[in-house]
Structures are given as C-alpha cells and as structure tokens.
Protein backbone atom coordinates (compact mmCIF):
# COMPACT_ATOMS: atom_id res chain seq x y z
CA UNK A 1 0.00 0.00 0.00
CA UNK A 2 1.22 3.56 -0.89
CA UNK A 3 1.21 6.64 1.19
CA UNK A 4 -1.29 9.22 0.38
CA UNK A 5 0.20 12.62 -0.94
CA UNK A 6 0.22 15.17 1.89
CA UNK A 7 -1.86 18.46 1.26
CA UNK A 8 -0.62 20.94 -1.07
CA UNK A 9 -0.95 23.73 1.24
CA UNK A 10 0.54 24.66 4.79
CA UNK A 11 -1.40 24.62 7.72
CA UNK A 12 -2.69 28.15 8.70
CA UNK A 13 -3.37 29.26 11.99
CA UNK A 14 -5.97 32.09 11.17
CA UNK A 15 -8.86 34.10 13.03
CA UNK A 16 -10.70 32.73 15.86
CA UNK A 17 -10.07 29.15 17.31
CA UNK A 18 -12.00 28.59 20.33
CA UNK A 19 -15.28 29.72 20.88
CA UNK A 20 -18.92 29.06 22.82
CA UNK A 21 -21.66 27.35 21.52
CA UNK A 22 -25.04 28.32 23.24
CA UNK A 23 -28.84 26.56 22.30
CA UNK A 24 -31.51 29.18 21.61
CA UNK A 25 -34.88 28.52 20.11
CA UNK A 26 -35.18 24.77 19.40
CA UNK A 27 -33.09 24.12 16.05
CA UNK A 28 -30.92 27.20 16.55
CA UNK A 29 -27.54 27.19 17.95
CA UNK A 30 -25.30 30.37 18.91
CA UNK A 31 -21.51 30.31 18.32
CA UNK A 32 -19.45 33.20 19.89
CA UNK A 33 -15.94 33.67 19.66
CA UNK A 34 -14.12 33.62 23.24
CA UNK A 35 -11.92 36.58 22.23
CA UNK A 36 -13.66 40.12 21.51
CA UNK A 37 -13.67 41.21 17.64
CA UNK A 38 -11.00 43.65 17.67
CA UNK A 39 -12.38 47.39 16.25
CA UNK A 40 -12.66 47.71 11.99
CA UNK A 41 -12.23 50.52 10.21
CA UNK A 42 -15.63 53.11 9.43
CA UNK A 43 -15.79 52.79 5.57
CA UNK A 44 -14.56 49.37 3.75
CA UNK A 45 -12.47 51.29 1.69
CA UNK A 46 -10.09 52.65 4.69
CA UNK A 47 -8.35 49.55 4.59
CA UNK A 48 -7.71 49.67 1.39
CA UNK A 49 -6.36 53.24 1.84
CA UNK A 50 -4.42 51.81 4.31
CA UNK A 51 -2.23 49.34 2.08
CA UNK A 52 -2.24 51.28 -0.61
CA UNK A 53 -0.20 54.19 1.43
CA UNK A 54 1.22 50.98 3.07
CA UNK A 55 3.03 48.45 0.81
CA UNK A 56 1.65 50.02 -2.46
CA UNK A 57 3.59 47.49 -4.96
CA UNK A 58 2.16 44.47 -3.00
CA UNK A 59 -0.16 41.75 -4.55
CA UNK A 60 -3.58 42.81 -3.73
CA UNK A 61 -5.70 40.45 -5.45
CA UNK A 62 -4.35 37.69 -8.53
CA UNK A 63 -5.64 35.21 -10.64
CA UNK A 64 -3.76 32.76 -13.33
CA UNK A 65 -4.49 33.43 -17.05
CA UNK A 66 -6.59 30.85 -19.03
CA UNK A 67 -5.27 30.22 -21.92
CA UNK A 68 -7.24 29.01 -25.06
CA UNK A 69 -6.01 25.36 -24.99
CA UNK A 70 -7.88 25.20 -21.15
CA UNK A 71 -3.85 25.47 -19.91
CA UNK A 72 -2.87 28.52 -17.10
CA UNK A 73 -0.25 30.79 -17.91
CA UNK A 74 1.28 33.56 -16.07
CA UNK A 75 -0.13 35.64 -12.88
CA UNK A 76 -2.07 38.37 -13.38
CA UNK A 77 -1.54 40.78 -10.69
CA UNK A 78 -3.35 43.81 -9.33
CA UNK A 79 -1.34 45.53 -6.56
CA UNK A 80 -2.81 47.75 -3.32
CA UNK A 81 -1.69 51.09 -5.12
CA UNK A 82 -3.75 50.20 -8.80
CA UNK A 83 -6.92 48.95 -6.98
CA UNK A 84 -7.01 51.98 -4.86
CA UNK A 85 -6.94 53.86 -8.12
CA UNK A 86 -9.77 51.78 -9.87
CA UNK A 87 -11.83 52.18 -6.89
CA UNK A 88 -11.49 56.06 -7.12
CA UNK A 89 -12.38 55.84 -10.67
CA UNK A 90 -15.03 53.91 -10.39
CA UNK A 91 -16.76 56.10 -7.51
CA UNK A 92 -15.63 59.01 -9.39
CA UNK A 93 -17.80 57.85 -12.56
CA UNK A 94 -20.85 56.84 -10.19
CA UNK A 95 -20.81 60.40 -8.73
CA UNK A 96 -20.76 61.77 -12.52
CA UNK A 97 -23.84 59.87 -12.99
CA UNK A 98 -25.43 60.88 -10.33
C-alpha cells in the first residue's frame, strides 16, 4: 500500500479558534468567539487606503491566465496602489452619474 500525498498547502493558523456554543430557540444554535472582535475601520475602503499608502507594490488580489487550450499561464496581478486607483475611478464615474 502507498502513502497518500500530503496536502498541497501549509497549515494556517488564522482568526478565531475557540469559541462558545449556546442553544436558543429549538433548532438554533449560537456560536461566539471567546476573544472580543478587535475594532474595523468606518468605511470598507479605509483599509484599502491603508495598504495602498502601506506596501503600495504588494499583490492585492491575482488570478492565473486561461489560456485558449484550457492550460494557465502567467499571474495576473493587481497591486494595493492600482486597486485603490480603480476604486477612485469607479466612484468618481458613479458620482458623474449621479
């Protein structure tokens, strides 16, 4: 018999990991996280601000090309600093709309 492959990813510790589960109404359950939510910015698009100021030439968001044949070929890359600007744009153009 053969090993399974491991997972192609590394483990991630990330968010909230414990938390309390309380009954309410019968068929509804309550989960809470033990540890407070820490404070979040007013407007979604402070955070993006943020990063943009931040680590401007970072990888915001990416996505691998599809080529014809069905294959992936290289990264395509949007980076803090050029979705701040589309976002801007994009409000801008709403605004000119009215």
């Amino acid at each position: 018999m053969t090993a399974q492959p491991g997972p192609r990813y590394r483990p991630l510790a990330f968010g909230v990991t414990r938390g309390v589960l309380r009954d309410g109404v019968p068929g509804t359950r309550y989960l809470m996280a033990e540890t407070p939510l820490q404070g979040c910015c007013d407007r979604m698009i402070d955070r993006l601000v943020h990063w943009a100021a931040a680590a401007p030439d970072r990888t915001f968001i990416a996505r691998r090309e599809r080529l014809a044949d069905g294959t992936t070929g290289d990264w395509q890359r949007v980076t803090y600093a050029e979705a701040l600007q589309h976002a801007r744009r994009i409000g801008q153009a709403l605004l000119d709309r009215g």
